[in-house]
PDB file of N, CA and C in Angstrom:
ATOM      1  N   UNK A   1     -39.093  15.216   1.208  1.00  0.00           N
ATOM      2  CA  UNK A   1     -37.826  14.762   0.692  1.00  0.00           C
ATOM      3  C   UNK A   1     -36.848  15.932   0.532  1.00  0.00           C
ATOM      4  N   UNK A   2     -37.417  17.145   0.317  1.00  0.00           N
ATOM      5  CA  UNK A   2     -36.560  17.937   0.143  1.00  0.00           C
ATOM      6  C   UNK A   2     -35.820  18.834   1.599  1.00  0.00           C
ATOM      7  N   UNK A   3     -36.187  18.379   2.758  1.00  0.00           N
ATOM      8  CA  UNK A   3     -36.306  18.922   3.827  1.00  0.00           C
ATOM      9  C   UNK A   3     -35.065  18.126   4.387  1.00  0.00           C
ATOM     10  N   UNK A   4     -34.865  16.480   3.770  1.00  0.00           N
ATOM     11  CA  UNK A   4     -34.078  15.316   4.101  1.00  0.00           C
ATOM     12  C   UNK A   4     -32.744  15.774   3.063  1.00  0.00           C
ATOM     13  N   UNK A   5     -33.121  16.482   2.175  1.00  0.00           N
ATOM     14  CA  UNK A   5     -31.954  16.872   0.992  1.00  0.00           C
ATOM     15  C   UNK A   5     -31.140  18.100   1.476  1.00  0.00           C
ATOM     16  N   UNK A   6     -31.780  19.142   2.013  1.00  0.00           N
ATOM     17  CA  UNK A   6     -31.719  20.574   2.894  1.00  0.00           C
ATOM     18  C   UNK A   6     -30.518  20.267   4.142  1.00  0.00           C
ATOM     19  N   UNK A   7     -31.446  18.675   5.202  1.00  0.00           N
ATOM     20  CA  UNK A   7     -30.697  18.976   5.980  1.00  0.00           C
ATOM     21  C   UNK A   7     -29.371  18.084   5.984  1.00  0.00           C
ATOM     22  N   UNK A   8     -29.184  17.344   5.138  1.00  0.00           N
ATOM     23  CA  UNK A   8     -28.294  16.303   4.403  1.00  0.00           C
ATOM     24  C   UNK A   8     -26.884  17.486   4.201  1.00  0.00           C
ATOM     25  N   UNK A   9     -27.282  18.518   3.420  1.00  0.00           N
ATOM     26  CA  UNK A   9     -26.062  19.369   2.318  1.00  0.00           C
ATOM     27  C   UNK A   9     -25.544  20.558   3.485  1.00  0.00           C
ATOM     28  N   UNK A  10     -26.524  20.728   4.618  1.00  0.00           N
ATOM     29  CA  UNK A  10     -26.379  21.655   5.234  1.00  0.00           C
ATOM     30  C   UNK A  10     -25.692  21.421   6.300  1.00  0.00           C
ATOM     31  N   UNK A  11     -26.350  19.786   6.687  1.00  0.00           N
ATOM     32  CA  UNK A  11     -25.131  19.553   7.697  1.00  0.00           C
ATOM     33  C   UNK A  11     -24.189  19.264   7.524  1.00  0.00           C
ATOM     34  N   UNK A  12     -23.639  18.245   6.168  1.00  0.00           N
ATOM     35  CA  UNK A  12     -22.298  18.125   5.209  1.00  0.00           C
ATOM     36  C   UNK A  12     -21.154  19.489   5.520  1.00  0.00           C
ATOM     37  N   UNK A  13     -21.713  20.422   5.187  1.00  0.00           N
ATOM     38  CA  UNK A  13     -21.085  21.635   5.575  1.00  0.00           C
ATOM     39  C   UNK A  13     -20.597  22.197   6.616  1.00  0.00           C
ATOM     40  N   UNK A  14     -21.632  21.827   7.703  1.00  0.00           N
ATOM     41  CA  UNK A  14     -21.427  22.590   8.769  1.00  0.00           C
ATOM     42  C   UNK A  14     -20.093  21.376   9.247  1.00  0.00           C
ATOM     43  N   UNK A  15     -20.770  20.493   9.288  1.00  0.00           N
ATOM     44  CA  UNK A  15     -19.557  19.046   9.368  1.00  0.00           C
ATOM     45  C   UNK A  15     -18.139  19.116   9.276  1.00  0.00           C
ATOM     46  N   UNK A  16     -18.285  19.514   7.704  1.00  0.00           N
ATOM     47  CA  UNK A  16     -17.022  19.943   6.762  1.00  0.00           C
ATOM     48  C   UNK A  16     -15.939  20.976   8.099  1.00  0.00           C
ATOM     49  N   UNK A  17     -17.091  22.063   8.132  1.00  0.00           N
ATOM     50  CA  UNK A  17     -16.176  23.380   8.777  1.00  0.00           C
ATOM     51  C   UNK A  17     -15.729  22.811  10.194  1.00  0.00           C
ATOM     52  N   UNK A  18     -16.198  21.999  10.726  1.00  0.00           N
ATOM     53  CA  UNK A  18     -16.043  21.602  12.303  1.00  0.00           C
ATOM     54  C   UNK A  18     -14.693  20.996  12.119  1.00  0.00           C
ATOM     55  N   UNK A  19     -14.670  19.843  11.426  1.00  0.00           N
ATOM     56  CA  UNK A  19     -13.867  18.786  10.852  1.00  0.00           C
ATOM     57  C   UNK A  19     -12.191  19.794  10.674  1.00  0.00           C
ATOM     58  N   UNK A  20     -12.660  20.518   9.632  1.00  0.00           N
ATOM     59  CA  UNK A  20     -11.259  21.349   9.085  1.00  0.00           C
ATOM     60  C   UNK A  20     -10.630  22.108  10.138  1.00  0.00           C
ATOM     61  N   UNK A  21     -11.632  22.951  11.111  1.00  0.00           N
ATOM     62  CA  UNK A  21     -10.978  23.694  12.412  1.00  0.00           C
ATOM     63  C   UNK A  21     -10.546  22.880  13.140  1.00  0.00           C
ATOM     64  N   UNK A  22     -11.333  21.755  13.286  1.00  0.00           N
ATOM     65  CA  UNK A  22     -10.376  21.054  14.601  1.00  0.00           C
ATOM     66  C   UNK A  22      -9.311  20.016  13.619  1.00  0.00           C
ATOM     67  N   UNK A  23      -9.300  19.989  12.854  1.00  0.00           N
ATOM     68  CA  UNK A  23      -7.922  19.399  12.179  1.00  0.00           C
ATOM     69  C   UNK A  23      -6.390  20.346  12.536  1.00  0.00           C
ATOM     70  N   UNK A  24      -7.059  21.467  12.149  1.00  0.00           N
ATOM     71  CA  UNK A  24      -5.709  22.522  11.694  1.00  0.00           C
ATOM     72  C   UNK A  24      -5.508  22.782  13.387  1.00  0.00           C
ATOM     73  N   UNK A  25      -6.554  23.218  14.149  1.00  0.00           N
ATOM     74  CA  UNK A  25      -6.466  23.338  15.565  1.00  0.00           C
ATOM     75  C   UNK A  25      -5.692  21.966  16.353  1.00  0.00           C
ATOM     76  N   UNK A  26      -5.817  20.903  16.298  1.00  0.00           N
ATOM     77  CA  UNK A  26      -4.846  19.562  16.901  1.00  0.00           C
ATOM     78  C   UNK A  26      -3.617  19.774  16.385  1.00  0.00           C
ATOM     79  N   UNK A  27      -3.537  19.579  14.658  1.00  0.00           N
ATOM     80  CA  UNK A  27      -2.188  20.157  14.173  1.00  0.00           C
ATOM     81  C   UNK A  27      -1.145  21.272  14.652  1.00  0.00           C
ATOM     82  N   UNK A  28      -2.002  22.650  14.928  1.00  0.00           N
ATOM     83  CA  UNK A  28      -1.001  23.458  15.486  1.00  0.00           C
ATOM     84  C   UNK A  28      -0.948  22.911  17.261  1.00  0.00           C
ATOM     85  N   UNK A  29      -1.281  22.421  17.740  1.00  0.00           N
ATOM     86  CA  UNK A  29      -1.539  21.862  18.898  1.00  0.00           C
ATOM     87  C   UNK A  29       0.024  20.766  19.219  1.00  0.00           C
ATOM     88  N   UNK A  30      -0.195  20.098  18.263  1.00  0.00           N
ATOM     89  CA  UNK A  30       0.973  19.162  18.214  1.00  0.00           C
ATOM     90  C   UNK A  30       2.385  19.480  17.538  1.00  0.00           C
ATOM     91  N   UNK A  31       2.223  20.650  16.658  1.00  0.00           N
ATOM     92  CA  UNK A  31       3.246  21.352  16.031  1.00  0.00           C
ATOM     93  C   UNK A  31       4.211  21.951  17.534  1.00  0.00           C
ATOM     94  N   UNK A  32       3.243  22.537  18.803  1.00  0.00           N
ATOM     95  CA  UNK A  32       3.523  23.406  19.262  1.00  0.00           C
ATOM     96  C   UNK A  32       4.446  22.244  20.787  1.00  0.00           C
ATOM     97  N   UNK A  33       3.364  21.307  20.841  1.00  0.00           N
ATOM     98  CA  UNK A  33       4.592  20.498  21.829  1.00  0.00           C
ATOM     99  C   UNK A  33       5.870  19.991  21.119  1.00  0.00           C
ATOM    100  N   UNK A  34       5.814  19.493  20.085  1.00  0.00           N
ATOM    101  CA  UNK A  34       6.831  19.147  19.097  1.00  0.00           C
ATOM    102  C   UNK A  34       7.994  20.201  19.720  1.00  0.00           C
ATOM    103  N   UNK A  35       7.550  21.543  19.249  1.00  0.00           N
ATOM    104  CA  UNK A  35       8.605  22.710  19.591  1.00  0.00           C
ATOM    105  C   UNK A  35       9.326  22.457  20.931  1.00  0.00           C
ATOM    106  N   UNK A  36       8.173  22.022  21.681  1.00  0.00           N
ATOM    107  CA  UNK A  36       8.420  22.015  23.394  1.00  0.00           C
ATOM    108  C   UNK A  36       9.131  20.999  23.416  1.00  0.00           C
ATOM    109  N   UNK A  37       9.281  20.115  23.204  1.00  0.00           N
ATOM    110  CA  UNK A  37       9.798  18.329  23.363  1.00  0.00           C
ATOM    111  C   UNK A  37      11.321  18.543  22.900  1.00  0.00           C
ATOM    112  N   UNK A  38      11.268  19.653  21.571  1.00  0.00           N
ATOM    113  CA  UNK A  38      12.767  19.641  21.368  1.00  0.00           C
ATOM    114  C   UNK A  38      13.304  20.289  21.981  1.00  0.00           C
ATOM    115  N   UNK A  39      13.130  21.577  22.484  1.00  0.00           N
ATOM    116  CA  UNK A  39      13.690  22.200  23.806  1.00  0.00           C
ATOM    117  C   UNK A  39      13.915  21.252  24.633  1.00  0.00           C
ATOM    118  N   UNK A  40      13.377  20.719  25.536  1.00  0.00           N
ATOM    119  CA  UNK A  40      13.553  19.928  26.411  1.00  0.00           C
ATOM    120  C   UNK A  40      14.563  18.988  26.439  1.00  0.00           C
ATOM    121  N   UNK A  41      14.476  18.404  25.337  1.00  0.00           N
ATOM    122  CA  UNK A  41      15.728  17.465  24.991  1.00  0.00           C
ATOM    123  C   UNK A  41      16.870  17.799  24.188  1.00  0.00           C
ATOM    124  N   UNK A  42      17.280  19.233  24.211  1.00  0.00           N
ATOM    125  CA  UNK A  42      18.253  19.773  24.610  1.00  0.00           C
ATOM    126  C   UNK A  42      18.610  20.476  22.948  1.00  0.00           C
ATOM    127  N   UNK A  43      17.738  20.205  21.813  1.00  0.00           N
ATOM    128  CA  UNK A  43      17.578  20.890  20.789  1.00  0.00           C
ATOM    129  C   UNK A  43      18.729  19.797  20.168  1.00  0.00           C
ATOM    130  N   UNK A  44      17.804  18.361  19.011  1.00  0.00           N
ATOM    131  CA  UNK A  44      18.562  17.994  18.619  1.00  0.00           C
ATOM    132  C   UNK A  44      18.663  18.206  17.322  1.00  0.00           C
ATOM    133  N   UNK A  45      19.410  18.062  16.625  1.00  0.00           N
ATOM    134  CA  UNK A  45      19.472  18.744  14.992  1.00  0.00           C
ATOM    135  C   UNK A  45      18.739  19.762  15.004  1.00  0.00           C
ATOM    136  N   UNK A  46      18.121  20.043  13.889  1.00  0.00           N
ATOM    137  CA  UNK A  46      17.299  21.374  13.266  1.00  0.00           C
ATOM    138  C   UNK A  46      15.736  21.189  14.001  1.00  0.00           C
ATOM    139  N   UNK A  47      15.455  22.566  14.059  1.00  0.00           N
ATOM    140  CA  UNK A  47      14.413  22.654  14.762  1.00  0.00           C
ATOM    141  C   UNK A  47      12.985  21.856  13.325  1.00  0.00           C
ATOM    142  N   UNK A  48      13.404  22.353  12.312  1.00  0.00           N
ATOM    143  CA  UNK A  48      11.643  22.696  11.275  1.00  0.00           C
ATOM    144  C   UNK A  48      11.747  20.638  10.923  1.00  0.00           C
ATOM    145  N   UNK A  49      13.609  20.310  10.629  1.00  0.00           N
ATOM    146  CA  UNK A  49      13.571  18.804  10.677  1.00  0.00           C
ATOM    147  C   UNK A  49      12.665  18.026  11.827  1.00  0.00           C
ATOM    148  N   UNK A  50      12.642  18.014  13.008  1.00  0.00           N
ATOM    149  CA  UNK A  50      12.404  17.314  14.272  1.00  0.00           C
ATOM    150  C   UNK A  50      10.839  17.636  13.888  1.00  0.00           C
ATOM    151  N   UNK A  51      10.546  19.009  13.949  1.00  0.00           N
ATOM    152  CA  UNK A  51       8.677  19.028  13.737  1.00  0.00           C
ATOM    153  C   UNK A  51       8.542  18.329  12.711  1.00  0.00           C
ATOM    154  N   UNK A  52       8.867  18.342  11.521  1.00  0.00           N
ATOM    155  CA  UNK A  52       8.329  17.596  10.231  1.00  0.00           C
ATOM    156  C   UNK A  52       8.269  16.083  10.523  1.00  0.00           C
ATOM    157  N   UNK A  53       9.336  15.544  11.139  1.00  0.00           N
ATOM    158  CA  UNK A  53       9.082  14.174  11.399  1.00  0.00           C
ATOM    159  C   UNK A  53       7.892  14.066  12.493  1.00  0.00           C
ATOM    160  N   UNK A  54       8.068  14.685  13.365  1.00  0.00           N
ATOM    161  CA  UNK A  54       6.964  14.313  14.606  1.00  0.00           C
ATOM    162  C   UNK A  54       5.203  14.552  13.719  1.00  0.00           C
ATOM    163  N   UNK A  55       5.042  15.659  13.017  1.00  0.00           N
ATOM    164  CA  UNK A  55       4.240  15.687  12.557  1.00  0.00           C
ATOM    165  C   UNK A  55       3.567  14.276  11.066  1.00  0.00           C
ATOM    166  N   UNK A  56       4.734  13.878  10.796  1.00  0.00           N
ATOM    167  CA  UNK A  56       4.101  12.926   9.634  1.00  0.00           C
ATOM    168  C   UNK A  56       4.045  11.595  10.571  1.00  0.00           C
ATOM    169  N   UNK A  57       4.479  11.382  11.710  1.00  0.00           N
ATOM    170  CA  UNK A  57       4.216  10.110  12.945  1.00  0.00           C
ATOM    171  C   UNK A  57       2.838  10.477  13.620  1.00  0.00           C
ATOM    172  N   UNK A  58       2.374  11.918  13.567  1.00  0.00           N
ATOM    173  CA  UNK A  58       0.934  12.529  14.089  1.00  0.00           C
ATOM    174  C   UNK A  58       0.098  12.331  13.076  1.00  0.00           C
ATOM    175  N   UNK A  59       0.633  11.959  11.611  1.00  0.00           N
ATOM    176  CA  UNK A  59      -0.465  11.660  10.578  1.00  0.00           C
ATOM    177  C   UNK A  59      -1.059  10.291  10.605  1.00  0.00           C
ATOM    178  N   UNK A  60      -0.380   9.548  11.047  1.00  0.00           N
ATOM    179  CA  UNK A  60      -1.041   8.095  11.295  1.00  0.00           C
ATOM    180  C   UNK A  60      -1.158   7.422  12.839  1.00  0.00           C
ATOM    181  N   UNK A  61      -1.253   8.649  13.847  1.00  0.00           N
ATOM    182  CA  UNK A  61      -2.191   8.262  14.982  1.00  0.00           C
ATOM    183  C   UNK A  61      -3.315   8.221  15.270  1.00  0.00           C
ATOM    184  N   UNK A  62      -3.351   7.500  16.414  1.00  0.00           N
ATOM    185  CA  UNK A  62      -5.108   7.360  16.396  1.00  0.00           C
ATOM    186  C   UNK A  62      -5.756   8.686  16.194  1.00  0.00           C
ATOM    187  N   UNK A  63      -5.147   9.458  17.434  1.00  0.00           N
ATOM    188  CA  UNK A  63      -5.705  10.538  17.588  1.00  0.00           C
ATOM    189  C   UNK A  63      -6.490  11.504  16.234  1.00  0.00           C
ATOM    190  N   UNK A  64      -5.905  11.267  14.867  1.00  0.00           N
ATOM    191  CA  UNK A  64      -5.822  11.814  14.101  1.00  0.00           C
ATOM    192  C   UNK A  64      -7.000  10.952  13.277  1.00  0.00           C
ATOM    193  N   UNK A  65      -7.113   9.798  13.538  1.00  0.00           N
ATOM    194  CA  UNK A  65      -8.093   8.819  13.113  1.00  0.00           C
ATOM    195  C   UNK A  65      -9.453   9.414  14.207  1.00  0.00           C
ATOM    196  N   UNK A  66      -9.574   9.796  15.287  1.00  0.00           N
ATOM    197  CA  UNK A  66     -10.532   9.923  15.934  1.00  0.00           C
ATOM    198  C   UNK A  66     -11.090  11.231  15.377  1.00  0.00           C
ATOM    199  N   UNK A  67     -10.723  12.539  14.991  1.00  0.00           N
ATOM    200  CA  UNK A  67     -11.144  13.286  14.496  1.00  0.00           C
ATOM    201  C   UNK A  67     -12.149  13.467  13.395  1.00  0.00           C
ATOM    202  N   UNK A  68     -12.264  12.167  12.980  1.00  0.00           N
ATOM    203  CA  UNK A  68     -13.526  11.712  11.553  1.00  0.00           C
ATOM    204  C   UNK A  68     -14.623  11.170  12.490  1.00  0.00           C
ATOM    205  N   UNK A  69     -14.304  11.370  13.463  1.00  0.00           N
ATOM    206  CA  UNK A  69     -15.856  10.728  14.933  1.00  0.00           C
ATOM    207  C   UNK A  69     -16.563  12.521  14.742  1.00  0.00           C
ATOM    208  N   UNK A  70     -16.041  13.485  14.460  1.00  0.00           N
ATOM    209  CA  UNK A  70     -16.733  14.793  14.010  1.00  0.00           C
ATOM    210  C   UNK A  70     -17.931  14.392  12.749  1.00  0.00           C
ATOM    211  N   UNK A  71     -17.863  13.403  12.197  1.00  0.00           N
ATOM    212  CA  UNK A  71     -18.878  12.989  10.478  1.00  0.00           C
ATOM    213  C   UNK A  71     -19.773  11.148  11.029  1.00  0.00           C
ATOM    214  N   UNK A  72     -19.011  10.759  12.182  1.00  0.00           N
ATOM    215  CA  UNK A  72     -19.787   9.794  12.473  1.00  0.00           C
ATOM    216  C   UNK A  72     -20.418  10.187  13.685  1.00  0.00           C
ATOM    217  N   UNK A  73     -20.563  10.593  14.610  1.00  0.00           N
ATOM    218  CA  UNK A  73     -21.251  10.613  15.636  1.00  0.00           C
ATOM    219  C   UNK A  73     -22.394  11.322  15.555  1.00  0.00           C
ATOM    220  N   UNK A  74     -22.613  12.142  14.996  1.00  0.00           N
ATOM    221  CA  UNK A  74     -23.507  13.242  14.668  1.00  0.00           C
ATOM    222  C   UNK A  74     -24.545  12.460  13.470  1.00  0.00           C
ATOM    223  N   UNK A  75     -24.214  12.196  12.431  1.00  0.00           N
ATOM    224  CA  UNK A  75     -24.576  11.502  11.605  1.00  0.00           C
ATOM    225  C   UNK A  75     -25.016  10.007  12.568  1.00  0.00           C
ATOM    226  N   UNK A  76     -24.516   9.363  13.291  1.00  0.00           N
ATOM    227  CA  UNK A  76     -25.369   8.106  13.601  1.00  0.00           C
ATOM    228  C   UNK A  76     -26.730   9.129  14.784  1.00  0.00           C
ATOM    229  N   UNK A  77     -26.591   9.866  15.515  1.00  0.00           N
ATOM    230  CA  UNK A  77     -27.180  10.329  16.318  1.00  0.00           C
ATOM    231  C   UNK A  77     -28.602  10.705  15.543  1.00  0.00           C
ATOM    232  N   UNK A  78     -28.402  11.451  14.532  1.00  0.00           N
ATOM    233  CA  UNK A  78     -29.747  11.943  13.518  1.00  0.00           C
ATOM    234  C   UNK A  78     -30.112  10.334  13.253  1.00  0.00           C
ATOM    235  N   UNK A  79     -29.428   9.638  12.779  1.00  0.00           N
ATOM    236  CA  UNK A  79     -30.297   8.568  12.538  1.00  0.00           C
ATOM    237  C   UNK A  79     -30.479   7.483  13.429  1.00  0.00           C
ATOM    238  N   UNK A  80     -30.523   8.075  14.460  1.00  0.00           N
ATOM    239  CA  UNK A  80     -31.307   7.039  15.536  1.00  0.00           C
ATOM    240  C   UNK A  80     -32.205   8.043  15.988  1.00  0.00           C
ATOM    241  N   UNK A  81     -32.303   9.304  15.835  1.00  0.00           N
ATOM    242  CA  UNK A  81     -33.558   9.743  16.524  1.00  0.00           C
ATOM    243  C   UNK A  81     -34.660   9.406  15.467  1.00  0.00           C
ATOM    244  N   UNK A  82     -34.347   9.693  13.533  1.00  0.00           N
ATOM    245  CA  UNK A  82     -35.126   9.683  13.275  1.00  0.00           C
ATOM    246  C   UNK A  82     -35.711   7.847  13.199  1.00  0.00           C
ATOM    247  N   UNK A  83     -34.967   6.987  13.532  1.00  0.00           N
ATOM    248  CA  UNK A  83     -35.660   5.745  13.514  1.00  0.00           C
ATOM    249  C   UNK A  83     -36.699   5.679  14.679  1.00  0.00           C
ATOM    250  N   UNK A  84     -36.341   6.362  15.924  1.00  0.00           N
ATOM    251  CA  UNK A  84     -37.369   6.108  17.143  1.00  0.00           C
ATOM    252  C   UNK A  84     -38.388   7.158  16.988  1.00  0.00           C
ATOM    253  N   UNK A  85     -37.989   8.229  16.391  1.00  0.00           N
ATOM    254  CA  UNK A  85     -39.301   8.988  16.261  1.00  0.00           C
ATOM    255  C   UNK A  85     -40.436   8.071  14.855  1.00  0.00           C
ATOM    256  N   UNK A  86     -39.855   7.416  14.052  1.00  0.00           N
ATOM    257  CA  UNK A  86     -40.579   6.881  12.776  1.00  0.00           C
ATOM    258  C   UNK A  86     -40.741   5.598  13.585  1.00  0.00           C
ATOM    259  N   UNK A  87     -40.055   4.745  14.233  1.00  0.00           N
ATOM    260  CA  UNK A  87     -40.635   3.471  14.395  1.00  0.00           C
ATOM    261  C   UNK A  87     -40.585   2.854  15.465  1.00  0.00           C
ATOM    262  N   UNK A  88     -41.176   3.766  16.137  1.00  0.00           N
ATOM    263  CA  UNK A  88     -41.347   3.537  17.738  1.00  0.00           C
ATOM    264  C   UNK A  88     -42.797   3.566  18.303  1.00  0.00           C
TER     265      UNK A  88
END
């Protein structure tokens, strides 16, 4: 049980850190076309205005919803091996 507690807190963590880099990593990712998109279209109003909006429309995309597949996929994967290794 304590081996199930070990690898429970340890992978929580490692999880955690994956989760947070590729958060901040998509974020500056999308910060950075944002920049590009307003160039392109010829620089409308203020530059930090145009990112702030594009970025709070990047807070409720999917894309941004798919990034929590970092705490489910991994997590269903351990527990399907350990069901076929226990009850197979």
């Amino acid at each position: 049980m304590a081996a199930l507690a070990r690898l429970l807190v340890i992978g929580f963590v490692v999880l955690t850190v994956i989760y947070v880099s590729l958060s901040i990593y998509s974020r500056s990712v999308r910060r950075r076309k944002l920049q590009e998109w307003w160039e392109e279209e010829g620089r409308p109003g203020e530059l930090d205005t145009y990112t702030e909006e594009g970025l709070r429309d990047y807070e409720g995309s999917l894309r941004r919803k798919l990034i929590w597949g970092v705490y489910i996929v991994p997590v269903a994967v351990v527990a399907l091996i350990i069901y076929l290794t226990n009850f197979r």
